[in-house]
Protein backbone atom coordinates (compact mmCIF):
# COMPACT_ATOMS: atom_id res chain seq x y z
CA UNK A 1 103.27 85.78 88.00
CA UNK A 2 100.31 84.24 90.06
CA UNK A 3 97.45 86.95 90.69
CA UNK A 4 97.44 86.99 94.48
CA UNK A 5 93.52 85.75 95.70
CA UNK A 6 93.36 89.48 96.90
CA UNK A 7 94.58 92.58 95.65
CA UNK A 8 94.99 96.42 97.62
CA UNK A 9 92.80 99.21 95.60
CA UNK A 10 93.86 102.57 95.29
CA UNK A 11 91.50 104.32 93.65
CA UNK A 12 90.20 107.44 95.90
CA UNK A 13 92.91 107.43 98.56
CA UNK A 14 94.65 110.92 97.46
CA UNK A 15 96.97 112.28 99.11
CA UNK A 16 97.03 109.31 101.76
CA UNK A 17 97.60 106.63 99.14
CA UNK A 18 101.66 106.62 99.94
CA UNK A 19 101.15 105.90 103.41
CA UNK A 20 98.18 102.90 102.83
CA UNK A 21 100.53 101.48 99.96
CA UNK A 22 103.08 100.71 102.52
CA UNK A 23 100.96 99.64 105.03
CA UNK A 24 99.16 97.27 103.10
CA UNK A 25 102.24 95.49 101.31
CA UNK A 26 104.14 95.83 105.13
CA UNK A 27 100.52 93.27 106.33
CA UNK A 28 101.39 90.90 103.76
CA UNK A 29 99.13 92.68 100.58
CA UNK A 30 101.14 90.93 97.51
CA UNK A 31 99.12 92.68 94.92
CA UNK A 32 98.68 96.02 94.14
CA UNK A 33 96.13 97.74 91.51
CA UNK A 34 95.79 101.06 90.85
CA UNK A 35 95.35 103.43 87.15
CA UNK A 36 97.13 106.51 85.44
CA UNK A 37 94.05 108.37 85.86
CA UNK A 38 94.71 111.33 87.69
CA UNK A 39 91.15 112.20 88.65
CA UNK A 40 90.66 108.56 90.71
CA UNK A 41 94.04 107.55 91.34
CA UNK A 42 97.35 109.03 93.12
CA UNK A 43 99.43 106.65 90.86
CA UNK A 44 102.78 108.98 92.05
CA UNK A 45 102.00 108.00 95.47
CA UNK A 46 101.69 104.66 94.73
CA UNK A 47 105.01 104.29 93.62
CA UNK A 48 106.08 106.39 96.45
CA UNK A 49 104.62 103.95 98.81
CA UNK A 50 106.20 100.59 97.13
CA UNK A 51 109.28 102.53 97.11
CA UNK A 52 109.16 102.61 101.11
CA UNK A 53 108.31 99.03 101.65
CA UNK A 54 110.77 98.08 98.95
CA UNK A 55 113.45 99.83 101.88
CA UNK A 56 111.94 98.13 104.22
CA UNK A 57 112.98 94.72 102.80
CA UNK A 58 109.72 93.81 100.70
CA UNK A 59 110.56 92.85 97.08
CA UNK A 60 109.81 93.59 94.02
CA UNK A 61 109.54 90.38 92.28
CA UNK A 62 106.74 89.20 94.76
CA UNK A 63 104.41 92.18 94.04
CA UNK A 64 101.61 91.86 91.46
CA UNK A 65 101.32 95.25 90.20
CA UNK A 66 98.52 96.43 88.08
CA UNK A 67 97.32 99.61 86.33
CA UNK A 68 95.25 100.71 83.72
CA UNK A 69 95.36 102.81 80.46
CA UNK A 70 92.13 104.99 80.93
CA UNK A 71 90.13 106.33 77.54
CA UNK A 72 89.44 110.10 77.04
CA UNK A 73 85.98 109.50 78.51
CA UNK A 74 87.09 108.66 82.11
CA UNK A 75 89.44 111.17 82.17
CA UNK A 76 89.83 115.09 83.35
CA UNK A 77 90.92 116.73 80.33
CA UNK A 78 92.75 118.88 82.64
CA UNK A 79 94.97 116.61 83.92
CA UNK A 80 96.04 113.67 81.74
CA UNK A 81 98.75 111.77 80.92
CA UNK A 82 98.51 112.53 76.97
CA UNK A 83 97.31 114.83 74.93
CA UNK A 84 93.49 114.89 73.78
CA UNK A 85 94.74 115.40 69.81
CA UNK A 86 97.24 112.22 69.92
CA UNK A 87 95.64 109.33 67.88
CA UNK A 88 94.74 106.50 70.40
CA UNK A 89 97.85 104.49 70.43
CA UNK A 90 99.90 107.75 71.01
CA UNK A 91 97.14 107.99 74.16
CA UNK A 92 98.27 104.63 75.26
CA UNK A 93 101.73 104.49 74.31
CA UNK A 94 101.93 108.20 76.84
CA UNK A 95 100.04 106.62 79.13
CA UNK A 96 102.32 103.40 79.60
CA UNK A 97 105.22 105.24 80.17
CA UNK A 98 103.87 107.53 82.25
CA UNK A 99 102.79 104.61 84.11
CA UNK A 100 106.45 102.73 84.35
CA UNK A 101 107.48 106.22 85.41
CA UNK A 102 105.16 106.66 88.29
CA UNK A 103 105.36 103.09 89.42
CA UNK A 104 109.21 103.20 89.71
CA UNK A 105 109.06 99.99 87.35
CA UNK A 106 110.29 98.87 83.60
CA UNK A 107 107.64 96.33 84.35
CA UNK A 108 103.98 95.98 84.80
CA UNK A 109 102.59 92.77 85.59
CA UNK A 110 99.00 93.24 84.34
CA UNK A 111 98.25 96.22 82.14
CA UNK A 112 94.74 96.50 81.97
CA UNK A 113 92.00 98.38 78.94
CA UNK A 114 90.03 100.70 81.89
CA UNK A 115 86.90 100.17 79.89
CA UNK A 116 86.18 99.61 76.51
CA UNK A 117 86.57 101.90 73.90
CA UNK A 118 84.07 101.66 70.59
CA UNK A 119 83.71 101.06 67.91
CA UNK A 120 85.38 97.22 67.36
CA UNK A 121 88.14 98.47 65.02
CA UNK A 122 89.25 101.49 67.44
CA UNK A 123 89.00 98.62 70.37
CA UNK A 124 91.70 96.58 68.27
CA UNK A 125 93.92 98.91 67.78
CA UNK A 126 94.35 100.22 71.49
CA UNK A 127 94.50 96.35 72.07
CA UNK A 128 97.45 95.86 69.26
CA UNK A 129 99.27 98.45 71.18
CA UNK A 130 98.82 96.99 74.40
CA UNK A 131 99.90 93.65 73.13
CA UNK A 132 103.20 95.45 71.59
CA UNK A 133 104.15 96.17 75.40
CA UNK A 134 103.38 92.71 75.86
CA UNK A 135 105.99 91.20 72.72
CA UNK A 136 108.88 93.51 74.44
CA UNK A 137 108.42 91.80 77.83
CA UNK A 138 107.26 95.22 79.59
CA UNK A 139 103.87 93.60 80.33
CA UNK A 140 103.03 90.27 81.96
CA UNK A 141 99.15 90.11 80.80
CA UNK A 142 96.76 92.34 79.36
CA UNK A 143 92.98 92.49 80.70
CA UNK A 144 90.30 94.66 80.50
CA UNK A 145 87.62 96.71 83.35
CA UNK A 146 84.22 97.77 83.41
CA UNK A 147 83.11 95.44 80.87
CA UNK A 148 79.76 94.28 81.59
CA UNK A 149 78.45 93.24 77.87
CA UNK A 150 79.48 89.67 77.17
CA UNK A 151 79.17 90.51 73.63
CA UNK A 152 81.83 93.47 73.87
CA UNK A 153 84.18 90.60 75.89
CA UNK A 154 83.54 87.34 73.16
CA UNK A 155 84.84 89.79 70.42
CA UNK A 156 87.75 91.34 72.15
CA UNK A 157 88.60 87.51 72.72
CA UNK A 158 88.15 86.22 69.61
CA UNK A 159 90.12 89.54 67.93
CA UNK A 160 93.24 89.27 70.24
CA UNK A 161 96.37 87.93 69.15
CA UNK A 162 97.17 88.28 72.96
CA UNK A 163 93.87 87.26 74.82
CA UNK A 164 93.25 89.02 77.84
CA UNK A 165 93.79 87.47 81.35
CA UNK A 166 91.74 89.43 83.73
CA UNK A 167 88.36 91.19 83.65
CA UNK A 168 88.02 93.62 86.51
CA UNK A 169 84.20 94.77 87.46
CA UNK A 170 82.10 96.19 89.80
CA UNK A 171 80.18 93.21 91.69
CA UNK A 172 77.12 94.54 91.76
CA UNK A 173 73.30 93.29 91.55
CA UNK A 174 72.58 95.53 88.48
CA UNK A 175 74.72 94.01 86.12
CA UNK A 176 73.13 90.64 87.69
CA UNK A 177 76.58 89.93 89.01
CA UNK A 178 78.10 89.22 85.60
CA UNK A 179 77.01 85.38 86.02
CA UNK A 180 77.31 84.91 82.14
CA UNK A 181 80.85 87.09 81.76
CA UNK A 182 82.36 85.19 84.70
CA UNK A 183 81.00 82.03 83.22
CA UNK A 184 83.19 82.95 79.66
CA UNK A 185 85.86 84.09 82.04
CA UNK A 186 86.06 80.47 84.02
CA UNK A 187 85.79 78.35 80.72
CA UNK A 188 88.90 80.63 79.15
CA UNK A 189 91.16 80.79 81.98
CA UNK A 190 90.90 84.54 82.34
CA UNK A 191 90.81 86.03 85.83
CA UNK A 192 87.93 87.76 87.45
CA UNK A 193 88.67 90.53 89.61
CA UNK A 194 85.89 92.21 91.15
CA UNK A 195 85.58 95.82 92.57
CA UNK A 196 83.11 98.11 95.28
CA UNK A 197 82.42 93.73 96.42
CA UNK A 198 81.37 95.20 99.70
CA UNK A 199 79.99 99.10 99.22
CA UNK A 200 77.88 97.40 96.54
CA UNK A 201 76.25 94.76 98.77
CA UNK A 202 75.61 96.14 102.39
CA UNK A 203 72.59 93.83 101.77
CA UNK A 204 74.37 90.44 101.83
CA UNK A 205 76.66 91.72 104.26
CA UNK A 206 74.06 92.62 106.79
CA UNK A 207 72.17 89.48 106.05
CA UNK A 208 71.29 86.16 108.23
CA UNK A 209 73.11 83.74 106.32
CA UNK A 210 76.58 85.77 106.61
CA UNK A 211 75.97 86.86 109.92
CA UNK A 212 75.19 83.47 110.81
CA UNK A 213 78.57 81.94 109.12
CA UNK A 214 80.51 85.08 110.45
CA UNK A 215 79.63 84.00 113.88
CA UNK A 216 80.30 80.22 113.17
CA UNK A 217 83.96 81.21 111.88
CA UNK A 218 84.04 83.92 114.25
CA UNK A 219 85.31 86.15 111.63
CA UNK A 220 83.76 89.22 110.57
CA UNK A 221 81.10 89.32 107.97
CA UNK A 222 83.70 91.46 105.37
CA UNK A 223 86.30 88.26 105.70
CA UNK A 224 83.14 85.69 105.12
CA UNK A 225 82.34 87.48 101.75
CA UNK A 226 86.40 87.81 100.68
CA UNK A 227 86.45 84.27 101.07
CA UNK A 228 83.37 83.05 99.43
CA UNK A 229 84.68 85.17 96.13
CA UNK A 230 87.52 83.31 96.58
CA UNK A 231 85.68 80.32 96.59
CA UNK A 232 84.01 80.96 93.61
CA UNK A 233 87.03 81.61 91.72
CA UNK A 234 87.24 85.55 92.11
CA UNK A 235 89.58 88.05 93.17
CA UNK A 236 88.26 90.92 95.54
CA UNK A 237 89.96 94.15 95.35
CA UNK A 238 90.33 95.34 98.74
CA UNK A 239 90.89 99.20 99.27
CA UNK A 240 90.64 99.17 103.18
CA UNK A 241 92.37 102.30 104.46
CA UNK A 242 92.17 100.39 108.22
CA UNK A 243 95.39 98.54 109.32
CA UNK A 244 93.40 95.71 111.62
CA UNK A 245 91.15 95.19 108.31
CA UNK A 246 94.39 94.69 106.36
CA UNK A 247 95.43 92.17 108.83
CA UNK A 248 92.14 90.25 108.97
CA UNK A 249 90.86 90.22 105.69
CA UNK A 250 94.56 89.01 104.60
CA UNK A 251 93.49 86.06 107.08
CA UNK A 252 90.79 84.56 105.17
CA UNK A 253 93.38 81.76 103.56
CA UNK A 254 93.47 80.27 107.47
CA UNK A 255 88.93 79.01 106.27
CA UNK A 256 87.63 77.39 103.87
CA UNK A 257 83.41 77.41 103.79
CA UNK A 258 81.74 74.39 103.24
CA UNK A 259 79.68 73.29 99.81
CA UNK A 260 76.43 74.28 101.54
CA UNK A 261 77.48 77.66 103.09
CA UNK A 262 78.79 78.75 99.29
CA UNK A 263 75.10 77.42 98.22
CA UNK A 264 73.80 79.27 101.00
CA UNK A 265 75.65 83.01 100.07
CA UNK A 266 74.97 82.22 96.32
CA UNK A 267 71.23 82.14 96.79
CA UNK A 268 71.77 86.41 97.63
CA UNK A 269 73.41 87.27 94.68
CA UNK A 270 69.41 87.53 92.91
């Protein structure tokens, strides 16, 4: 299935993430991501919330629907979705059908690593059990999050029998934007989704330049930056919990910026 060009987050919406589910897939959201990691993520309510717009005529088939298997590490040992003694692909196996279970779904279309898990050889073999979801047709595509080493990425690569089709991170000027992963990511075909694109740059937002295209568009600075990723062959995640955001930023497909306006937003991501 095609990855929509952007997809609802709901990490951090608790107990309103039913509601903001439905709204977002009843404003035309196609994609949703979210993670069986109870201490981020309401993935019950998520499938609660598809559930409603699935009676309200929306279908399953068009949805992109993504979640994660999430190490020990980024979990609350408190509340998991396996046990902290089960060998890792007992952890991801539990964690899968957990996942199927909360989602309402025998199918996920992008099942994704939450972050990587060392060393190599224990990497592989929560990979080889993510690709055995993908031989029984349960999975669409496999990817991996929150990894910002291209080192860590080039070896997952060149390891998987099934190579991964999406790397979700944080946009963000400290990791210098991952210019070099998204470079690997663009010469192999594999997806970039990116995550916190706008809490992590209130500087380009409240710049000249976007202000300055915002007002030539007359769009609002959030929809100038959703559409440049776009532009430069990224996927935003888009957690909005406001409905007339929704709306607009699921607007952005009606521009398209010119070569020296992308040259222009570029030159900010120092």
């Amino acid at each position: 299935m095609k990855i929509p060009n952007m997809i609802y987050g709901t990490a951090w919406k608790k107990e309103n993430t039913s509601d903001l589910v439905y709204e977002a897939l009843m404003h035309g959201f196609k994609g949703v991501d979210t993670a069986c990691q109870p201490k981020h993520y309401r993935e019950d309510l998520v499938g609660e919330g598809l559930l409603k717009a699935y009676e309200k005529g929306i279908k399953r088939e068009d949805i992109f629907l993504q979640t994660k298997f999430t190490p020990i590490d980024g979990q609350d040992k408190t509340n998991m979705p396996y046990l902290e003694s089960d060998e890792i692909e007992v952890q991801v196996e539990k964690s899968f059908e957990k996942s199927k279970k909360n989602l309402k779904t025998n199918f996920i279309d992008s099942y994704v690593l939450h972050s990587p898990v060392y060393p190599g050889a224990k990497l592989q073999r929560v990979w080889q059990k993510m690709e055995e979801f993908y031989d029984k047709k349960e999975v669409g595509q496999l990817g991996i999050s929150n990894c910002y080493d291209l080192d860590v990425l080039v070896y997952l690569y060149n390891n998987a029998r099934i190579k991964p089709s999406v790397v979700q991170n944080r946009f963000y000027a400290q990791s210098a934007y991952d210019k070099e992963i998204r470079a690997f990511c663009l010469e192999k075909g594999i997806v970039y989704e990116s995550f916190w694109s706008l809490t992590a740059n209130p500087h380009i937002l409240a710049s000249d330049i976007l202000e300055n295209i915002a007002k030539k568009y007359e769009r609002g600075v959030a929809e100038i930056f959703y559409k440049f990723l776009n532009q430069i062959n990224i996927v935003p995640l888009n957690g909005t919990t406001s409905k007339k955001h929704m709306i607009e930023d699921l607007k952005i497909s009606e521009i398209e910026l010119l070569a020296e306006e992308i040259e222009q937003i570029s030159s900010l991501l120092k």
